[in-house]
Protein backbone atom coordinates (compact mmCIF):
# COMPACT_ATOMS: atom_id res chain seq x y z
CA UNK A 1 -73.50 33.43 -2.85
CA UNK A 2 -71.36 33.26 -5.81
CA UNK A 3 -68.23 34.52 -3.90
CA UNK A 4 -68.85 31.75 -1.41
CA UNK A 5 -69.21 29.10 -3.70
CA UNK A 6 -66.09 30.16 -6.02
CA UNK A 7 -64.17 29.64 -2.72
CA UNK A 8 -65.35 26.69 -2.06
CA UNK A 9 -64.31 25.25 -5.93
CA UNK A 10 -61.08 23.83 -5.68
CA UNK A 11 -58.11 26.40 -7.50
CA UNK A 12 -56.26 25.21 -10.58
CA UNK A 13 -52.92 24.41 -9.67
CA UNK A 14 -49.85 26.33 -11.74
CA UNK A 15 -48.70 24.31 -15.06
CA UNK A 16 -46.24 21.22 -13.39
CA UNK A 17 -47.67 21.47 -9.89
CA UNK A 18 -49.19 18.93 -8.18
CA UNK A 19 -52.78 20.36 -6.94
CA UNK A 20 -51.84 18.57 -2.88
CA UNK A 21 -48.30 19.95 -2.45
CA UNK A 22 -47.36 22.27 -5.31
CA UNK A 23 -44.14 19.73 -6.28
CA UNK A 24 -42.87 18.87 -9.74
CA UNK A 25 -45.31 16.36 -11.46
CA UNK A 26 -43.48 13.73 -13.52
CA UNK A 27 -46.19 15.66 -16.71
CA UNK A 28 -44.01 18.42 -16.43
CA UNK A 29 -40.45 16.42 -16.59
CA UNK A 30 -41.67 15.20 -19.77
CA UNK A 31 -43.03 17.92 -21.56
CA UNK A 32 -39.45 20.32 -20.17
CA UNK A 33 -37.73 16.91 -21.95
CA UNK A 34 -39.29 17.61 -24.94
CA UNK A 35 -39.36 20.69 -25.05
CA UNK A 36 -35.34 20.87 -24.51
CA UNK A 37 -34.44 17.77 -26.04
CA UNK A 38 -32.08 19.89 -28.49
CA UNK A 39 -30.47 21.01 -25.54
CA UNK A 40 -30.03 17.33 -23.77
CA UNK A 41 -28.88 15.64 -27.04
CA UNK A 42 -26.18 18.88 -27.68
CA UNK A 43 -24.77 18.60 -24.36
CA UNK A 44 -25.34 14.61 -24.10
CA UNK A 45 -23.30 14.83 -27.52
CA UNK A 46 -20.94 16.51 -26.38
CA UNK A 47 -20.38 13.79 -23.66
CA UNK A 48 -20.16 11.20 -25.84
CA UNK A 49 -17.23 13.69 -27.61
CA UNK A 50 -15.13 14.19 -24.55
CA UNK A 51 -15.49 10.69 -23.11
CA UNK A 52 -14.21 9.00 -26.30
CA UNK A 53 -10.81 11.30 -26.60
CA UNK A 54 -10.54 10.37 -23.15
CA UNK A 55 -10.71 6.74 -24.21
CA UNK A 56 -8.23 7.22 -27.16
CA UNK A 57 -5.79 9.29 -25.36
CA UNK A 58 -5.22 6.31 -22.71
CA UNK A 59 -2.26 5.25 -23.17
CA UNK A 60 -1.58 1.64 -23.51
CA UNK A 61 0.16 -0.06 -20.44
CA UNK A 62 1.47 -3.14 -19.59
CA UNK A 63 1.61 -4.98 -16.73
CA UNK A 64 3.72 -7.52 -14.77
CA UNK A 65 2.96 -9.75 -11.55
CA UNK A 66 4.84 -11.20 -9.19
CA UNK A 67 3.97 -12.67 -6.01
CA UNK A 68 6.00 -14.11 -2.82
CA UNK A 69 6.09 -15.34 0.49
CA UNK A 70 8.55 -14.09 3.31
CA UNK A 71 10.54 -16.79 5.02
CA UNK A 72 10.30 -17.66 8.67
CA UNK A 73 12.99 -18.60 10.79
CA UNK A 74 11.67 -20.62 13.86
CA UNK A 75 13.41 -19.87 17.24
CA UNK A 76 11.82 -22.41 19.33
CA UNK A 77 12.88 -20.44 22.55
CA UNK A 78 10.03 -17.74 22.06
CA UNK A 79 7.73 -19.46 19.47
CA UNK A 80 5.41 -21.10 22.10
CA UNK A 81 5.06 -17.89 23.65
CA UNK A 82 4.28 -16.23 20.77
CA UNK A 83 1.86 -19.78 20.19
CA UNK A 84 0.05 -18.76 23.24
CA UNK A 85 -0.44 -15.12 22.83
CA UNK A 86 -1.71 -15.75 19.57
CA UNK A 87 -4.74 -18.25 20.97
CA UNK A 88 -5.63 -14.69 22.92
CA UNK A 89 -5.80 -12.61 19.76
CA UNK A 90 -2.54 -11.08 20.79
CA UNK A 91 0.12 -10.73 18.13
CA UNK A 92 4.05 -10.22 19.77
CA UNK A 93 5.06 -9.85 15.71
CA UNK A 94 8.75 -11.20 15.69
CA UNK A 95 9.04 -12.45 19.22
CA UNK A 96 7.83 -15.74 17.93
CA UNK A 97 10.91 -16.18 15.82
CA UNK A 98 12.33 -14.75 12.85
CA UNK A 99 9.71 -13.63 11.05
CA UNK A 100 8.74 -10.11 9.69
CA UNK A 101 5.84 -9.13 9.03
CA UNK A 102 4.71 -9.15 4.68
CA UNK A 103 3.57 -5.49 4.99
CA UNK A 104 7.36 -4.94 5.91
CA UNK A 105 8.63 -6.33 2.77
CA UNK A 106 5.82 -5.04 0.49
CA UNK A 107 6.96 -1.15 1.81
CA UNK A 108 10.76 -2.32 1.61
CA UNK A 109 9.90 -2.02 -2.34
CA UNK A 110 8.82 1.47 -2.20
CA UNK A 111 12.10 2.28 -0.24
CA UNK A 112 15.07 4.22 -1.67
CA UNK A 113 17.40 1.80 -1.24
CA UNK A 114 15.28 -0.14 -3.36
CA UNK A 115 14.39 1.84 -5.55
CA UNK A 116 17.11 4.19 -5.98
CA UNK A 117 19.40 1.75 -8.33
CA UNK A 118 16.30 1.59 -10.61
CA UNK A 119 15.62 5.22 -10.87
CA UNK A 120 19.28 5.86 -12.46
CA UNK A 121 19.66 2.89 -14.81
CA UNK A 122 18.20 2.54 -18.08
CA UNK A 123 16.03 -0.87 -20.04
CA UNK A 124 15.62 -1.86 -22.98
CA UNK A 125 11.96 -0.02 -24.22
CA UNK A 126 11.27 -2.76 -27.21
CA UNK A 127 13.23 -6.58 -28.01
CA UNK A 128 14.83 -5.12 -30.91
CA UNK A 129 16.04 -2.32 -29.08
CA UNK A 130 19.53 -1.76 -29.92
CA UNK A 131 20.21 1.13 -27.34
CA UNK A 132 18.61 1.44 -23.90
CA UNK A 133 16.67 4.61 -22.63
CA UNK A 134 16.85 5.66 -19.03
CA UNK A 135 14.57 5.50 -16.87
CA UNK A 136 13.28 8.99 -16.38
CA UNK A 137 13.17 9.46 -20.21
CA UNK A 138 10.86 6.96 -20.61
CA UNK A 139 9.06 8.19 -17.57
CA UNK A 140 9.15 11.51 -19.21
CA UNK A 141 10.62 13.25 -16.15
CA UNK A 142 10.80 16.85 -17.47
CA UNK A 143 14.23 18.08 -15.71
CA UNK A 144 17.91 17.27 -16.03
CA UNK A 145 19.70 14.24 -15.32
CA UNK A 146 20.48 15.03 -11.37
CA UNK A 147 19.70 14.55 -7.77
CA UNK A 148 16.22 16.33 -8.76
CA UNK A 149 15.66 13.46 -11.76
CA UNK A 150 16.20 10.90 -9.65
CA UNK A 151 13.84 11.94 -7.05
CA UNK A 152 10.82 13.07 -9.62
CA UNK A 153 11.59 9.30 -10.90
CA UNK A 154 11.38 7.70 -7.68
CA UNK A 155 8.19 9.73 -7.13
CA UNK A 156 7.01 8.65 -10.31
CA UNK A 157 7.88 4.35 -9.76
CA UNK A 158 6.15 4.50 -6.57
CA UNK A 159 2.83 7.11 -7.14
CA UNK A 160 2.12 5.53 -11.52
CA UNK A 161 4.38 2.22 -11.85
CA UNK A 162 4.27 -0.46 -8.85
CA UNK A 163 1.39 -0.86 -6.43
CA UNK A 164 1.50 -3.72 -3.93
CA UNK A 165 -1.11 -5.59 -1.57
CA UNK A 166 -0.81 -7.79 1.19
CA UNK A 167 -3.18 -11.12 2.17
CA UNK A 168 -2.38 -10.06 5.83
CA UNK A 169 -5.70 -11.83 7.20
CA UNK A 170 -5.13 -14.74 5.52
CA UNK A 171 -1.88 -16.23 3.22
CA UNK A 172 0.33 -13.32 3.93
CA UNK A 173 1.28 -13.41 0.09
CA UNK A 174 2.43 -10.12 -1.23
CA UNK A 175 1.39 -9.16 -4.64
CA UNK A 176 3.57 -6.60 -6.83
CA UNK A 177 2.36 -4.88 -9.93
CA UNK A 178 4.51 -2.92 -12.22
CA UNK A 179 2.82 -1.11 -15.14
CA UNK A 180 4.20 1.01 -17.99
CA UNK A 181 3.87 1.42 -21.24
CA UNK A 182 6.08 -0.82 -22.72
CA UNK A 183 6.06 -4.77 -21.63
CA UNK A 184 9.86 -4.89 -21.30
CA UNK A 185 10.42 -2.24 -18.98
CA UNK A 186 7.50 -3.44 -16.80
CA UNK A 187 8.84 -7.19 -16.82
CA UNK A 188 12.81 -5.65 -16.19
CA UNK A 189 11.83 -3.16 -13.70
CA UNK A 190 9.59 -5.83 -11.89
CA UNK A 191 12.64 -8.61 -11.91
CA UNK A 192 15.24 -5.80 -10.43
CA UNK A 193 12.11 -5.16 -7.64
CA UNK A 194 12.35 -9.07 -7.08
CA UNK A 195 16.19 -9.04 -7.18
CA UNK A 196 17.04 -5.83 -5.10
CA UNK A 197 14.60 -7.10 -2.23
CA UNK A 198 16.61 -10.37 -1.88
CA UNK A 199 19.26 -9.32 -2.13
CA UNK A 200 18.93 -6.34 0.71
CA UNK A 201 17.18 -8.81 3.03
CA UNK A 202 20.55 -11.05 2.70
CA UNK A 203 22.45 -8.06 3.47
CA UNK A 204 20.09 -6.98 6.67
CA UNK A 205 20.12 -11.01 7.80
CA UNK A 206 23.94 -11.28 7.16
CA UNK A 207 24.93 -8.18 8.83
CA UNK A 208 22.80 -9.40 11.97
CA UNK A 209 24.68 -12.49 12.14
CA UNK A 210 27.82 -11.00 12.22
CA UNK A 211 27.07 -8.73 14.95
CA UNK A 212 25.65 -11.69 16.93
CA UNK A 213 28.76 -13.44 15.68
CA UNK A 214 30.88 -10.69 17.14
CA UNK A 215 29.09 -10.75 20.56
CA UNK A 216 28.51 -14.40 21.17
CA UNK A 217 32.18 -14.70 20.53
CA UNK A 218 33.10 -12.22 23.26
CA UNK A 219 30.87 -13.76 25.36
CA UNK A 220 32.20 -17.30 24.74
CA UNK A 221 35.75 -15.59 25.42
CA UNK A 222 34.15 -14.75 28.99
CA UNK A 223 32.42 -18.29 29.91
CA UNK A 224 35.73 -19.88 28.68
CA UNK A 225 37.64 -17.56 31.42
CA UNK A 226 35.04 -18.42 33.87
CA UNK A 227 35.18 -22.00 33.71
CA UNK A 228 38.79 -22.02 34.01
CA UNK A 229 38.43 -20.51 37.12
CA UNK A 230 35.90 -22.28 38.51
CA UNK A 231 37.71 -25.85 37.52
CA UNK A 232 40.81 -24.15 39.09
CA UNK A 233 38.48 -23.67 42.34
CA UNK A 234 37.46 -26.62 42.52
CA UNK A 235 41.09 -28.29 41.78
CA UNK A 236 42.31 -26.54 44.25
CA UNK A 237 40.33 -27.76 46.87
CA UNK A 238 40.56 -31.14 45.76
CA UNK A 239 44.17 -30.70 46.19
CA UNK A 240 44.08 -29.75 49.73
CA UNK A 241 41.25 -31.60 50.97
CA UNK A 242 41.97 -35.33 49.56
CA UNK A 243 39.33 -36.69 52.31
CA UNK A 244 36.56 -34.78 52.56
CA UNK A 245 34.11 -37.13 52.52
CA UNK A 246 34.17 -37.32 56.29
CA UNK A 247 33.75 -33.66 56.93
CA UNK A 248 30.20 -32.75 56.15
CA UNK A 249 31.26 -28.88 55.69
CA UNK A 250 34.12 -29.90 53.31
CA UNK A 251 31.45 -31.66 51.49
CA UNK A 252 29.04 -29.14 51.21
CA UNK A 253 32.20 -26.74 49.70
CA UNK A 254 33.20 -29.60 46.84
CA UNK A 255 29.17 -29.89 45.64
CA UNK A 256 29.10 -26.06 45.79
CA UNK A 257 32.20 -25.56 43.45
CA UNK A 258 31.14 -29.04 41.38
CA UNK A 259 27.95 -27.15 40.63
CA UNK A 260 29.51 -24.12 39.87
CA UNK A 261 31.86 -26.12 37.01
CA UNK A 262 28.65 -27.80 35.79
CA UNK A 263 26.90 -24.64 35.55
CA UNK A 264 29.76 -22.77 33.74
CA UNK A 265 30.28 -25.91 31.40
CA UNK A 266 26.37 -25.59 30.28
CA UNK A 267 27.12 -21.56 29.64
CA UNK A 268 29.81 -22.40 27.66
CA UNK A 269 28.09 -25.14 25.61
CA UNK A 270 24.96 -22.72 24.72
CA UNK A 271 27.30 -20.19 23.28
CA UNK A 272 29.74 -22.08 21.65
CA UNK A 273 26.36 -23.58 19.58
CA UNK A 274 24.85 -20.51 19.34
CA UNK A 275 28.65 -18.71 17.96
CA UNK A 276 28.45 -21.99 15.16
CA UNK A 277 24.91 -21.19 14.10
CA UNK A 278 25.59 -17.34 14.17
CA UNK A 279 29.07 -17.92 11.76
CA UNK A 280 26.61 -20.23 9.28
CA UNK A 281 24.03 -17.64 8.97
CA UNK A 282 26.77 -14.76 8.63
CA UNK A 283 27.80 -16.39 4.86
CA UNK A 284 24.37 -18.23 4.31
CA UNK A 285 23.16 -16.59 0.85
CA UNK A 286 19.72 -18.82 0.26
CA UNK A 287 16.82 -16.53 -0.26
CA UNK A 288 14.80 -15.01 2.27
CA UNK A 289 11.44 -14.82 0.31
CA UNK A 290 10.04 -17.52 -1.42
CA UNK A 291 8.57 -16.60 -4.88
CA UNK A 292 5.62 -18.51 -5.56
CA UNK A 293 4.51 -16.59 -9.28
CA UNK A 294 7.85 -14.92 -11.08
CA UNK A 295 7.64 -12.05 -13.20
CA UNK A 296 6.87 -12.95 -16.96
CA UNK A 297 6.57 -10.89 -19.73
CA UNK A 298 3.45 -9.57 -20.39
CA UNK A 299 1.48 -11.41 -22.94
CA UNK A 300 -0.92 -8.73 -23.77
CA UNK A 301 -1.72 -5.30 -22.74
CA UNK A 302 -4.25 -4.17 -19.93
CA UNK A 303 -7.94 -3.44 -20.26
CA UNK A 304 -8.07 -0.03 -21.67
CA UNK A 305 -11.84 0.51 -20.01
CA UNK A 306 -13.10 2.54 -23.40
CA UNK A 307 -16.29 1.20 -23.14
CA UNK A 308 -16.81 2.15 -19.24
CA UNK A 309 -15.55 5.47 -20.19
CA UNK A 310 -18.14 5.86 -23.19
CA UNK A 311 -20.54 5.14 -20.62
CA UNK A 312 -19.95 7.08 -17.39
CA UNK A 313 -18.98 10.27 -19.79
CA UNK A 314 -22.76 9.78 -21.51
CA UNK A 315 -24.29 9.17 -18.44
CA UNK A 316 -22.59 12.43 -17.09
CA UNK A 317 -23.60 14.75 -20.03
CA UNK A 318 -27.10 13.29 -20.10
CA UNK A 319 -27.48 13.69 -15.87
CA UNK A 320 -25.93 16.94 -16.05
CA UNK A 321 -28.08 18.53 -19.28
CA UNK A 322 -31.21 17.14 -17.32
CA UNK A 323 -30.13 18.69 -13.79
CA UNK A 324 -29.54 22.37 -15.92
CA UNK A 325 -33.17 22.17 -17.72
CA UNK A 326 -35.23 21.36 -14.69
CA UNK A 327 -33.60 23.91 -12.64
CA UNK A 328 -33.90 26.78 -15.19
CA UNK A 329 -37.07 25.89 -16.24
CA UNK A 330 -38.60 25.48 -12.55
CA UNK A 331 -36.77 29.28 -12.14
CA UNK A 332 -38.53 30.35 -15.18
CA UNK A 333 -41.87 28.83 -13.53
CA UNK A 334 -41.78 30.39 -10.66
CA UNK A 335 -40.63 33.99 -11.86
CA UNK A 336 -43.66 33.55 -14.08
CA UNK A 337 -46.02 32.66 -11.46
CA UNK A 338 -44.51 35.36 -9.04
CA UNK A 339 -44.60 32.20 -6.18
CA UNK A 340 -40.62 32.53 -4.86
CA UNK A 341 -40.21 36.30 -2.60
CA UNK A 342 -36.23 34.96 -3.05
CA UNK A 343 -36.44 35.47 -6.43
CA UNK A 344 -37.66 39.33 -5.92
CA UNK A 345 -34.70 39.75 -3.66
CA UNK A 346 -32.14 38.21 -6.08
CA UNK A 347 -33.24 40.62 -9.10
CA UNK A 348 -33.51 43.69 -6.55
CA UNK A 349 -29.89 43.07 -5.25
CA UNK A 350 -28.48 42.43 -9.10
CA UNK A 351 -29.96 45.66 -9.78
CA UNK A 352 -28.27 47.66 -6.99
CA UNK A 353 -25.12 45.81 -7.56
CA UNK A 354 -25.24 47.24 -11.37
CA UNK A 355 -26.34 50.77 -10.45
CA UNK A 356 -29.60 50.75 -11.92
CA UNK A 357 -31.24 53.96 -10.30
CA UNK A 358 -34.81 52.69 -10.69
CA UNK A 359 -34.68 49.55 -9.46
């Protein structure tokens, strides 16, 4: 009788179990709170510690904007094509003209040939400078002025220094960033970006037209020879056949050799315009990109983020300190109340792995 009803009275549950399932009651997170809070507020301390020389030791950087458009040159022979792929969501890039694409330019300033004339010259670090510093010292590129320099600099400019983004689904306006640590170098650095990219682009577009120069004029050279000898043709028959009219195969030969001039006369018209617009493009020098916001000197230095830091490095400490309490604590539980067979396992194999003979 009494064993029956003692089973049938419901079992006191272990200290920070929940009577249904056995989990973790939020009683027992409060009293393992307390009872570690020296713990928590050490390690939540500490934290705080690391997370404000973290602050402090950012350095403070500077930054300079610039933004631009790339410049389209219509060709009107393949821009309604390109008009009526687009309607189908297909994009034929520069088919529709002249135009490259703004993701183009935005890598062209991550490019050697960019960047390379940066990475070996020296700015000015401060406006009373007297002496300029070169690039890789102020970088702090740790090896000797060299091949290797130049490339840990480059490395440097492109991975810490400028950063670029593209509206591609909408303006197509590229946006440059350079940052460093002094507002003079970022605004010099930022102005040679601006300067080199122009100035390669009017290389690239020059040295296009002058090989479409070169062609179109030995083309022209070939429709002039060709229309000399189809006028010749045709004055030749002219010469021998003053009455055609009344020979309906002798007229058929004059409209065939009239068309022939005519059609030779239209080649020759084409590329003598197209050899005229090729020669103006081969020594234009306007600017292929249109800047829309220059670089300016910085007025005031970046967001240093101390306060975020303060606050994710707390939150950290405290998150971590609360994760290491409840997990030793719940081992210490369950060791106690003899309720995890792993447990058993663990000690028995730490024993064998020290030797302990009666284990």
């Amino acid at each position: 009788m009494t064993d029956a009803s003692s089973r049938s009275q419901p079992q006191p549950s272990a200290p920070g179990q929940s009577s249904e399932d056995g989990g973790i009651s939020v009683l027992w997170l409060a009293a393992v709170v307390l009872r570690r809070r020296r713990f928590i507020a050490i390690v939540t301390c500490v934290g705080i510690v690391l997370s404000m020389g973290l602050a402090l030791m950012r350095q403070t950087t500077y930054t300079t904007t610039f933004t631009f458009l790339p410049q389209s040159q219509s060709d009107q022979s393949r821009a309604g094509l390109a008009s009526l792929a687009g309607q189908f969501g297909i994009n034929l890039g520069s088919l529709g003209g002249g135009e490259q694409s703004p993701q183009l330019y935005a890598d062209l300033l991550t490019t050697r040939e960019i960047l390379g004339p940066i990475a070996t010259d020296s700015f000015f670090v401060d406006a009373d400078s007297s002496e300029s510093l070169p690039l890789a010292e102020f970088l702090k590129i740790r090896s000797k002025p060299g091949p290797v320099a130049t490339d840990k600099t480059l490395r440097a400019l492109r991975k810490d220094v400028i950063s670029t983004s593209v509206a591609i689904r909408t303006t197509g306006v590229v946006t440059v960033n350079v940052r460093t640590t002094s507002r003079h170098v970022s605004f010099s650095i930022a102005d040679r970006l601006l300067t080199g990219l122009n100035n390669f682009n009017l290389v690239t577009r020059q040295s296009q037209a002058r090989e479409e120069r070169r062609f179109t004029q030995a083309r022209l050279a070939d429709a002039k020879r060709a229309l000399r000898a189809a006028e010749d043709s045709l004055q030749r028959f002219l010469e021998n056949n003053r009455q055609f009219n009344s020979s309906a195969a002798l007229q058929f030969q004059q409209d065939r050799l009239q068309r022939d001039v005519q059609l030779q006369q239209q080649v020759v018209t084409s590329l003598a315009q197209q050899y005229e617009e090729n020669r103006i493009r081969e020594v234009r020098d306007t600017p292929v990109i249109t800047v829309i916001d220059p670089p300016i000197l910085a007025a005031r230095p970046d967001a240093r983020l101390r306060g975020l830091i303060l606050v994710l490095g707390t939150g950290v400490a405290l998150v971590i300190s609360l994760l290491v309490v409840i997990m030793q604590e719940n081992w210490l539980r369950n060791a106690a109340a003899g309720v995890d067979p792993e447990l058993a396992l663990l000690k028995q194999e730490w024993h064998r792995f020290r030797g302990d003979k009666h284990s």
